[in-house]
Each structure stands twice: as C-alpha cells, then as structure tokens.
C-alpha atoms as a PDB file:
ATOM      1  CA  UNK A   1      -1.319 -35.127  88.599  1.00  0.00           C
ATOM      2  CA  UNK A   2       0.424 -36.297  91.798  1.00  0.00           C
ATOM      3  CA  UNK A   3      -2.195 -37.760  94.211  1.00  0.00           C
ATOM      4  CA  UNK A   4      -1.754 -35.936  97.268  1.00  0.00           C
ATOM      5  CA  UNK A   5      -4.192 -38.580  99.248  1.00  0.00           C
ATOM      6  CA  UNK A   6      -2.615 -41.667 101.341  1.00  0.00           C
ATOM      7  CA  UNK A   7      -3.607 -43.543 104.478  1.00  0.00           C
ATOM      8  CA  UNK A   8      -1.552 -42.632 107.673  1.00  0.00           C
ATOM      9  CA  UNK A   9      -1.506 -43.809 111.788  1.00  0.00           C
ATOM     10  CA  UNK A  10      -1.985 -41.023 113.609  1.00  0.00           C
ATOM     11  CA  UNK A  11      -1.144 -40.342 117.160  1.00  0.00           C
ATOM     12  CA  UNK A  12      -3.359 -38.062 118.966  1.00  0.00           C
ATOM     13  CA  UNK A  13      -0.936 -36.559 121.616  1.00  0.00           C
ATOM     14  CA  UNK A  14      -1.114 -33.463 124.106  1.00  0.00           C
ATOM     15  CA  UNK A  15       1.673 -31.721 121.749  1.00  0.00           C
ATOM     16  CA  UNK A  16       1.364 -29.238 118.163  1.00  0.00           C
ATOM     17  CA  UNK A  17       4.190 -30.678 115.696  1.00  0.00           C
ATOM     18  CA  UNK A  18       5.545 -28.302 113.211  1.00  0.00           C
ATOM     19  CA  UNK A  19       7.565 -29.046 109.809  1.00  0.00           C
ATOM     20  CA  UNK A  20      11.360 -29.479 110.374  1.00  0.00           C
ATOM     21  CA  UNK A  21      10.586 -29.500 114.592  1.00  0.00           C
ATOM     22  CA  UNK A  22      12.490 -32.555 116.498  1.00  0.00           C
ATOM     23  CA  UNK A  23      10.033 -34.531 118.639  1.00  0.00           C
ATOM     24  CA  UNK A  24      10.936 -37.090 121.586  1.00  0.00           C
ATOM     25  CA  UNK A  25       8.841 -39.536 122.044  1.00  0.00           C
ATOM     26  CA  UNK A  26       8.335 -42.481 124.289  1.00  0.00           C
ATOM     27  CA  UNK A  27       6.300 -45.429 123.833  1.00  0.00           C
ATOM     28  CA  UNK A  28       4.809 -47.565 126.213  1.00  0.00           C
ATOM     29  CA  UNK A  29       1.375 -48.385 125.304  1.00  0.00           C
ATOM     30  CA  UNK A  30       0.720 -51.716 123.373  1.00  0.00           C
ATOM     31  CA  UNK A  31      -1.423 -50.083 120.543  1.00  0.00           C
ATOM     32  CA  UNK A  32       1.265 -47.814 119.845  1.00  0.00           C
ATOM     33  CA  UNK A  33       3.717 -50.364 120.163  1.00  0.00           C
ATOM     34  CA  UNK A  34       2.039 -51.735 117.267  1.00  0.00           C
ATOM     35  CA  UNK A  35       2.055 -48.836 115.351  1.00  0.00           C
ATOM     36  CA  UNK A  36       5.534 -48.184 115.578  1.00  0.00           C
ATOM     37  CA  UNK A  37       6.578 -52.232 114.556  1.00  0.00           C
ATOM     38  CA  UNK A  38       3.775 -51.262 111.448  1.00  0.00           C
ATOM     39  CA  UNK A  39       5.409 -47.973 110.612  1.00  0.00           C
ATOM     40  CA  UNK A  40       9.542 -49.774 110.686  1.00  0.00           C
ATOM     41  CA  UNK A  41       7.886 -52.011 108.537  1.00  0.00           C
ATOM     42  CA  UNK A  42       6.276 -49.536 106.187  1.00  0.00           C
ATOM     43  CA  UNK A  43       8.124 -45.658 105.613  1.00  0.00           C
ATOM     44  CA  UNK A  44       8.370 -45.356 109.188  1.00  0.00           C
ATOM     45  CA  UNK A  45       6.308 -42.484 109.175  1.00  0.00           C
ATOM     46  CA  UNK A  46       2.990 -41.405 111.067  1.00  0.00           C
ATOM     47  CA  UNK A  47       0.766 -38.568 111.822  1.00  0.00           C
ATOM     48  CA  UNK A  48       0.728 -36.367 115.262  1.00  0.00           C
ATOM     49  CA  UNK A  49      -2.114 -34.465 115.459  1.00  0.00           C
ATOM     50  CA  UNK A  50      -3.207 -32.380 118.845  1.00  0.00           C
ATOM     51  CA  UNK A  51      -6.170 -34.039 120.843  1.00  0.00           C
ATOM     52  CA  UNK A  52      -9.388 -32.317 120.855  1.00  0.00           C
ATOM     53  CA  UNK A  53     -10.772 -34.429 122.685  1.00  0.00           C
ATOM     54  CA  UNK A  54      -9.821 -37.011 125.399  1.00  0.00           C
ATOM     55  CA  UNK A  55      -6.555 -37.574 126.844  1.00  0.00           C
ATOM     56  CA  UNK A  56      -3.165 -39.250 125.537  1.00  0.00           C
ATOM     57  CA  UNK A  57      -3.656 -42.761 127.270  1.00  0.00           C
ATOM     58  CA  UNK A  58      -6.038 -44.950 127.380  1.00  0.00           C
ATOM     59  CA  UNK A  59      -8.979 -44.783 124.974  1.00  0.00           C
ATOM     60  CA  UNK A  60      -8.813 -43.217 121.346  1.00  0.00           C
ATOM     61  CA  UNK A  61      -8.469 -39.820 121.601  1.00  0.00           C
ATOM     62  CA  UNK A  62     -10.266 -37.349 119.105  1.00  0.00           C
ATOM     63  CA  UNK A  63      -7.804 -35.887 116.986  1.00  0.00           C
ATOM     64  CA  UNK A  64      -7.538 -31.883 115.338  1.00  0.00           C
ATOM     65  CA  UNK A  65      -7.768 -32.256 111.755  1.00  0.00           C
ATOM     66  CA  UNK A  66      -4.854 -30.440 110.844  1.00  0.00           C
ATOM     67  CA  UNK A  67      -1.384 -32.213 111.592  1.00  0.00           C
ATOM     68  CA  UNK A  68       1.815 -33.053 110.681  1.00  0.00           C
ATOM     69  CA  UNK A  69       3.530 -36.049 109.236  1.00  0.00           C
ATOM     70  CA  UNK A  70       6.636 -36.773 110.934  1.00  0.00           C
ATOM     71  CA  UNK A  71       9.069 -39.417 110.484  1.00  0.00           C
ATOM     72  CA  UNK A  72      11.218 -41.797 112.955  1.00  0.00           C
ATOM     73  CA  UNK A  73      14.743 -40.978 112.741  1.00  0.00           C
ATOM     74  CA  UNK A  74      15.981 -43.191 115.815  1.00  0.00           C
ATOM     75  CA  UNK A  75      14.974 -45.704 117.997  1.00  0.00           C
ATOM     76  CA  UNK A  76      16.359 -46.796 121.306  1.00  0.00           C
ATOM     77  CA  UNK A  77      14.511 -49.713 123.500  1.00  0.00           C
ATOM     78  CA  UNK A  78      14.235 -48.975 127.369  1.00  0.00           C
ATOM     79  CA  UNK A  79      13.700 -50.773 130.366  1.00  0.00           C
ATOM     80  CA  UNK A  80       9.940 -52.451 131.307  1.00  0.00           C
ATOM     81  CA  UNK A  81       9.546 -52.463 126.750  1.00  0.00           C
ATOM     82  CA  UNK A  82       9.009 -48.871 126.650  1.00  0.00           C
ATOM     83  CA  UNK A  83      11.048 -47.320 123.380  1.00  0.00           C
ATOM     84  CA  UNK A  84      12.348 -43.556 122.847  1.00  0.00           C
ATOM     85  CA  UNK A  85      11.909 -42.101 119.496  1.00  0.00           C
ATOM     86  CA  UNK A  86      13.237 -39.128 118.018  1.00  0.00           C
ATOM     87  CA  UNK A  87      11.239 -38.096 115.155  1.00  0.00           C
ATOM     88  CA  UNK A  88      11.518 -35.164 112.528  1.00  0.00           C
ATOM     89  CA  UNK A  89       8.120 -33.120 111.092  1.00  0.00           C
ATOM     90  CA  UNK A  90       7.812 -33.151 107.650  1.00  0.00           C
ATOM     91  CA  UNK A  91       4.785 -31.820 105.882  1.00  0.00           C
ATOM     92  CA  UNK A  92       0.940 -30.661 107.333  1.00  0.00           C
ATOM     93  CA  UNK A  93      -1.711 -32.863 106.285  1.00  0.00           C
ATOM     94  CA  UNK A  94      -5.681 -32.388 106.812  1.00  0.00           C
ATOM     95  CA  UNK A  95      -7.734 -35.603 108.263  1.00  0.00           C
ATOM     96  CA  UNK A  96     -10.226 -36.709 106.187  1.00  0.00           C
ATOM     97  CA  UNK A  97     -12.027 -39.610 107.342  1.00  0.00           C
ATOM     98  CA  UNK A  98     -10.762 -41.854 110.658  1.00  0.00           C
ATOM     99  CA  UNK A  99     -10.994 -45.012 108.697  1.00  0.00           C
ATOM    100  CA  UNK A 100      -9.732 -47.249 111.928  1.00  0.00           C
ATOM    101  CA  UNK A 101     -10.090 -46.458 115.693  1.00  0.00           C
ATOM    102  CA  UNK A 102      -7.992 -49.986 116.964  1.00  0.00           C
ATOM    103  CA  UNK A 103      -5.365 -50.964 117.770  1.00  0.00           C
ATOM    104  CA  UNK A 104      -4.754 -47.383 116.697  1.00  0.00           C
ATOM    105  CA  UNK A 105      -5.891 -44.917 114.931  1.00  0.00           C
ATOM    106  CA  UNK A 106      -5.748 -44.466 111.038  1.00  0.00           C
ATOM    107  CA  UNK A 107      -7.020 -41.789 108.794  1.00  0.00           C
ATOM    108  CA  UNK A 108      -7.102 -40.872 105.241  1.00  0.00           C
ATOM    109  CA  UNK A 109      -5.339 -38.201 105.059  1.00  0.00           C
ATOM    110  CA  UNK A 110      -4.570 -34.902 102.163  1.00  0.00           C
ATOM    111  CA  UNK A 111      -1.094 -33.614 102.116  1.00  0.00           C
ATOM    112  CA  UNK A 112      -1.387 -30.268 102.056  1.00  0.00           C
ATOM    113  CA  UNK A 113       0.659 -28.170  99.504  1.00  0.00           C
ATOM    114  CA  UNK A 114       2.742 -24.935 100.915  1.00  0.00           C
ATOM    115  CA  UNK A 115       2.325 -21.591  99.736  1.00  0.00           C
ATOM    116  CA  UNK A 116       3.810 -18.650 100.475  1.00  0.00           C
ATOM    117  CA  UNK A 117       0.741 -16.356 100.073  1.00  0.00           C
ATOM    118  CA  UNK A 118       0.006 -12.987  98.471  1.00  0.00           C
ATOM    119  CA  UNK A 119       1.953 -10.563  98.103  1.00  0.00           C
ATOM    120  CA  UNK A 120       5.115 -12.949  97.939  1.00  0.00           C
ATOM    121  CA  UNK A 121       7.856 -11.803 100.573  1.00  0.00           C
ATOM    122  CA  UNK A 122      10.663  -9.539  99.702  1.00  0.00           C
ATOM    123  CA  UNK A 123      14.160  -9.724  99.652  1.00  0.00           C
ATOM    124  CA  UNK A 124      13.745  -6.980 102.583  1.00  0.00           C
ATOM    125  CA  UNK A 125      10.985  -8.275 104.133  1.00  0.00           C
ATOM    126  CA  UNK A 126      12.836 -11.558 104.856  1.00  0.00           C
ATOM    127  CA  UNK A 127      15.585  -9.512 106.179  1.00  0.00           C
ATOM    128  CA  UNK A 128      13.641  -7.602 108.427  1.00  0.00           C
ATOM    129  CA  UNK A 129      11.937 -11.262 109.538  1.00  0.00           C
ATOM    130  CA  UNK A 130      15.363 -12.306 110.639  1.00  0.00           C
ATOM    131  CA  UNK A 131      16.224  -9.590 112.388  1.00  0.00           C
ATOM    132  CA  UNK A 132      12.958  -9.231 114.505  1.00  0.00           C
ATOM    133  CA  UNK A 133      13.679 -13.019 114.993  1.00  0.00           C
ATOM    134  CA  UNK A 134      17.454 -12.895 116.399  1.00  0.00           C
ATOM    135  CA  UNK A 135      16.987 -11.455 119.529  1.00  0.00           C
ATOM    136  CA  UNK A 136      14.216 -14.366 120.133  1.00  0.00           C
ATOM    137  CA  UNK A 137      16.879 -17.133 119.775  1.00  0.00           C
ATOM    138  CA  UNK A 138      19.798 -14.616 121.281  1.00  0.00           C
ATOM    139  CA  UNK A 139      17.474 -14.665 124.476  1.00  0.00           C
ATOM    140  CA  UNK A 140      16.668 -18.313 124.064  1.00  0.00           C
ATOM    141  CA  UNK A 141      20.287 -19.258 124.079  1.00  0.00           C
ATOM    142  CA  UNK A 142      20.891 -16.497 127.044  1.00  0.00           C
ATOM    143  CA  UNK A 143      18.138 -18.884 129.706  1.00  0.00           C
ATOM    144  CA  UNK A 144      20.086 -22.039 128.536  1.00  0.00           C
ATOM    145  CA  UNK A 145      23.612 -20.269 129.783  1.00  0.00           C
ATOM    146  CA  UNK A 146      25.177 -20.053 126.286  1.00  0.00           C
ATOM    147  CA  UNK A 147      25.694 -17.421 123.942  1.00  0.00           C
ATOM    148  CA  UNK A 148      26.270 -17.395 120.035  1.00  0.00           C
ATOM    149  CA  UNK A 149      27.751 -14.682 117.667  1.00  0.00           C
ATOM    150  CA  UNK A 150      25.939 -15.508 114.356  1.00  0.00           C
ATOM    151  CA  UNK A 151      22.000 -16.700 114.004  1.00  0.00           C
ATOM    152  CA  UNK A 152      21.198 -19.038 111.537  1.00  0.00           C
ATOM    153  CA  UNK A 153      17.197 -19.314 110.046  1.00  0.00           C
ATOM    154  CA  UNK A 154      16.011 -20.767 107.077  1.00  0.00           C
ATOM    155  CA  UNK A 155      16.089 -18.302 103.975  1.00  0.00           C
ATOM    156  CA  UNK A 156      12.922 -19.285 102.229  1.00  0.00           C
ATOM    157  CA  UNK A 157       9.369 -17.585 103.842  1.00  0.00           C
ATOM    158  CA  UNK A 158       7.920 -21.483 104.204  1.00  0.00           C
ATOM    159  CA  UNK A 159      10.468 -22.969 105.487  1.00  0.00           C
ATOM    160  CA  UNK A 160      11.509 -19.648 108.099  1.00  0.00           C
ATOM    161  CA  UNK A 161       7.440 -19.398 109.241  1.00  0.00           C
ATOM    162  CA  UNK A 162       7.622 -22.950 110.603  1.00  0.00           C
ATOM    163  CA  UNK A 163      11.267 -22.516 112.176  1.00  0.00           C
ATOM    164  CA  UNK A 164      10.031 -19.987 113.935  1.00  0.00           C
ATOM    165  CA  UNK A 165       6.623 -21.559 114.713  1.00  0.00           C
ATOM    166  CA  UNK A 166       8.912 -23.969 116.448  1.00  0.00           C
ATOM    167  CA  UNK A 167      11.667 -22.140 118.738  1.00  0.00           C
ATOM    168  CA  UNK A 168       8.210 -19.744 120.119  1.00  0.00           C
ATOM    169  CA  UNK A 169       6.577 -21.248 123.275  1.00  0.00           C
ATOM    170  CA  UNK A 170       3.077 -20.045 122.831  1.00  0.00           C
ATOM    171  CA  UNK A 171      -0.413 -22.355 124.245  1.00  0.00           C
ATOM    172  CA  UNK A 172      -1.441 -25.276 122.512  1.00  0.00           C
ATOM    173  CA  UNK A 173      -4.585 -23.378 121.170  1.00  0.00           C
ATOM    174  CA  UNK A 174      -2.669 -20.592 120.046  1.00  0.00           C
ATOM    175  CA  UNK A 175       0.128 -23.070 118.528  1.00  0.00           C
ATOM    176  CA  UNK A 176      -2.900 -25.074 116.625  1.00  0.00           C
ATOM    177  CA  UNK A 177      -4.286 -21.846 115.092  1.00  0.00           C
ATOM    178  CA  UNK A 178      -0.526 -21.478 113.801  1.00  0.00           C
ATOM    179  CA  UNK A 179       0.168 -24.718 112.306  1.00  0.00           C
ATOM    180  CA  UNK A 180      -3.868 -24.253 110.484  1.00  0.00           C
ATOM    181  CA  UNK A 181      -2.399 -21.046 109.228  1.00  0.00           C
ATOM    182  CA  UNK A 182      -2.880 -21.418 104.863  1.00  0.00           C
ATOM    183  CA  UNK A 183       0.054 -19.733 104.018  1.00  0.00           C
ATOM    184  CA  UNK A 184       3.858 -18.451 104.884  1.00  0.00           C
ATOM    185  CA  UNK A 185       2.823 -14.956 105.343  1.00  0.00           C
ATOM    186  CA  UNK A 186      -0.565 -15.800 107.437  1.00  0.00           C
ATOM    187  CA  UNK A 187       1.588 -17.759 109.782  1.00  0.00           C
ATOM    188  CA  UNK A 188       4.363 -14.928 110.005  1.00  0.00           C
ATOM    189  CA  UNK A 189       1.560 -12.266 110.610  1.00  0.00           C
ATOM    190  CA  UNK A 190       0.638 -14.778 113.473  1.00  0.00           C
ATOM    191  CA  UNK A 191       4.343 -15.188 114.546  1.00  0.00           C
ATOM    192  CA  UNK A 192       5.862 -11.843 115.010  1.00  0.00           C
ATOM    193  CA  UNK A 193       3.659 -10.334 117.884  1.00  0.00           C
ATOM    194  CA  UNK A 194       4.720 -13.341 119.841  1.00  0.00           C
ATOM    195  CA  UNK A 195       8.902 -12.938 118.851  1.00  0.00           C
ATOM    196  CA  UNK A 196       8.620 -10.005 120.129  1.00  0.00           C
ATOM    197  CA  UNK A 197       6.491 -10.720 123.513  1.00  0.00           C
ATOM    198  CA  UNK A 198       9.004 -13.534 124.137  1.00  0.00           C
ATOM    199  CA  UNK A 199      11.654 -11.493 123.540  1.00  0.00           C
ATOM    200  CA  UNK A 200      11.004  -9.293 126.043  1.00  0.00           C
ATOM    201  CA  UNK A 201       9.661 -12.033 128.264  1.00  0.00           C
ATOM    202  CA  UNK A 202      12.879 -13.599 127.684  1.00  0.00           C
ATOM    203  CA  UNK A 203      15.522 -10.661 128.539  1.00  0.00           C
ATOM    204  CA  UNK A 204      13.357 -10.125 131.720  1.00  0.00           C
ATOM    205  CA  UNK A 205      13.962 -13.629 132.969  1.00  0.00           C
ATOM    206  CA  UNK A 206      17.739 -13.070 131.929  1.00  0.00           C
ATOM    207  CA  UNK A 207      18.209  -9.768 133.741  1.00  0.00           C
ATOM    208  CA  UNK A 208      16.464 -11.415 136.826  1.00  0.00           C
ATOM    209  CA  UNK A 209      19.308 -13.699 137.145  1.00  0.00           C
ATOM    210  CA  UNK A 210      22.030 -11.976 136.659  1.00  0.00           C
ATOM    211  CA  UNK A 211      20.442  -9.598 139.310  1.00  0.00           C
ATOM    212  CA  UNK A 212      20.288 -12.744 141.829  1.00  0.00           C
ATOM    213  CA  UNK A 213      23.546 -13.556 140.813  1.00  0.00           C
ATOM    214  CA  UNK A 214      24.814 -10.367 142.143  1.00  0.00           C
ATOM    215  CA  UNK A 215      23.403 -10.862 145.727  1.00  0.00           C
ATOM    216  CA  UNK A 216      25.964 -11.895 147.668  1.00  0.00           C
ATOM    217  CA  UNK A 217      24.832 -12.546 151.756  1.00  0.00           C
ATOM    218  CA  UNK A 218      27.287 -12.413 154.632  1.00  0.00           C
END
C-alpha cells in the first residue's frame, strides 16, 4: 500500500497553484530563506497553499487546506540576498495537522490521488473540451500581440482540467473552489462557463484595440 502521508514546508502566499502551472517566486524573508536552503538540501520541494488568513509577510499566515506541491526548478540569487525561483506544481495535497509554525511553517500533509470522476470522459467529449478551450488561448495569445495556427492541450481529462485551471484568470476564491474540485469532470463543469466568459471578455479587449489603432488624429 503506498503511504500517501509525508511532512512538507508550506508557504502560505496570496496566489492558488495548480498541477503543471509555472510559478515565480522571490524570496526575501529570512524564514523562507531557510526553507528554501532546507528544501535544496532535501527534494527541493514545498507546499503553496492560499492564505486564509493573514497576509504574506510578516507573521505565520493561516493556510487553505487544500494545496499544491510544487517543486524548484531554478534558482537565481539577486541583489540585497533576495533569490528568484521558478517552480513547477506537481500534485494537490490536503493539510492535516500544522506540526511547526517557526521559522516556517510545516504540515503533515495527504497526497491526494486524481480521478477523473463518473461518467469517465469520452473520446468526443474531450474533443469538444478542446475546442470550447481554443478560442480561450487564441484570444490569450491575441492581448499578448502574437498569434498561433495550431493549439496544443493536454489529452488526458486530469491533466487538461488543471491546464486549463491555469491559462483562466478567475478570483482567488473562485480559483480555490477549483483546485478543491474532487475530480477531472467536477473541475471541467467548474471551468467551461468561465472559457467561455473570458473568451468573450477577451475578443472584446482585442477588438477595442484594433479599433484605437484605427484612430488616426490630424
């Protein structure tokens, strides 16, 4: 039986991390300074959780319960010892117990196991996902000045829910409610009204411009 259980820093931060998102980070704080030198030295791996309560600096923050474990893929020191991190989410996780509150906060932790829910998705259905979802990162591409011929998402329902969960803007409750989401399909029912608001959010702010763009004063 593979022990799902394990002990894990967390970092309480202002921010809802999804499996397979990138996340920036910089780190200037001494307790997380800590944790990072703790983490090289261990898997280099920690939990980000969104606050519930209290604020990023400062005192320990009180974390959500569901977060994700993401790992540090690069680190580059800065000026005054601050260091940038780029890390990668991996895999949700539920908070069990803080067992530490300083230097930083550690919890036992359960990794939680990914399902893609009842019924299982289609061949169709996956294709009819993807298409629903194109326009989303057509438009996303269109308010960063580029353009792209051929969309790539993930093929599998997990992996695709939390691709998606990532590109959408969405508030942080609405985000949190997301990432708590049991399943592929409870998370996609979740998703799709929101593609398709930002979609048309999207194309709005794109046909604005190249409206002003046409305004030409003498």
């Amino acid at each position: 039986m593979i022990n799902n259980e394990r002990i894990l820093p967390i970092f309480p931060l202002d921010v809802v991390l999804f499996p397979f998102m990138l996340l920036p980070l910089q780190i200037f704080e001494d307790r997380y300074k800590q944790m990072l030198y703790d983490c090289q030295e261990a898997d280099s791996r920690f939990g980000v959780c969104l606050i519930q309560e209290g604020v990023e600096v400062g005192t320990p923050a009180i974390p959500n319960t569901i977060g994700t474990i993401t790992q540090v893929r690069q680190v580059t020191e800065l000026e005054d010892a601050k260091f940038a991190l780029l890390t990668m989410g991996e895999r949700r996780f539920q908070v069990e117990e803080i067992i530490e509150w300083y230097p930083y906060e550690k919890a036992r932790v359960t990794i939680l196991e990914e399902s893609q829910g009842d019924p299982p998705f289609t061949t169709k259905e996956i294709e009819h996902i993807h298409e629903r979802l194109a326009p989303l990162l057509r438009s996303i591409f269109g308010l960063r000045g580029g353009w792209t011929r051929e969309i790539v998402s993930p093929p599998t329902p997990i992996d695709l829910s939390f691709h998606i969960a990532s590109v959408i803007k969405g508030d942080l409750p609405t985000r949190q409610r997301i990432l708590e989401a049991n399943t592929a399909r409870e998370r996609i029912d979740l998703l799709m009204p929101i593609v398709e608001q930002e979609v048309l959010d999207n194309q709005a702010k794109i046909q604005e411009r190249t409206l002003l763009k046409g305004i030409r004063l003498n």
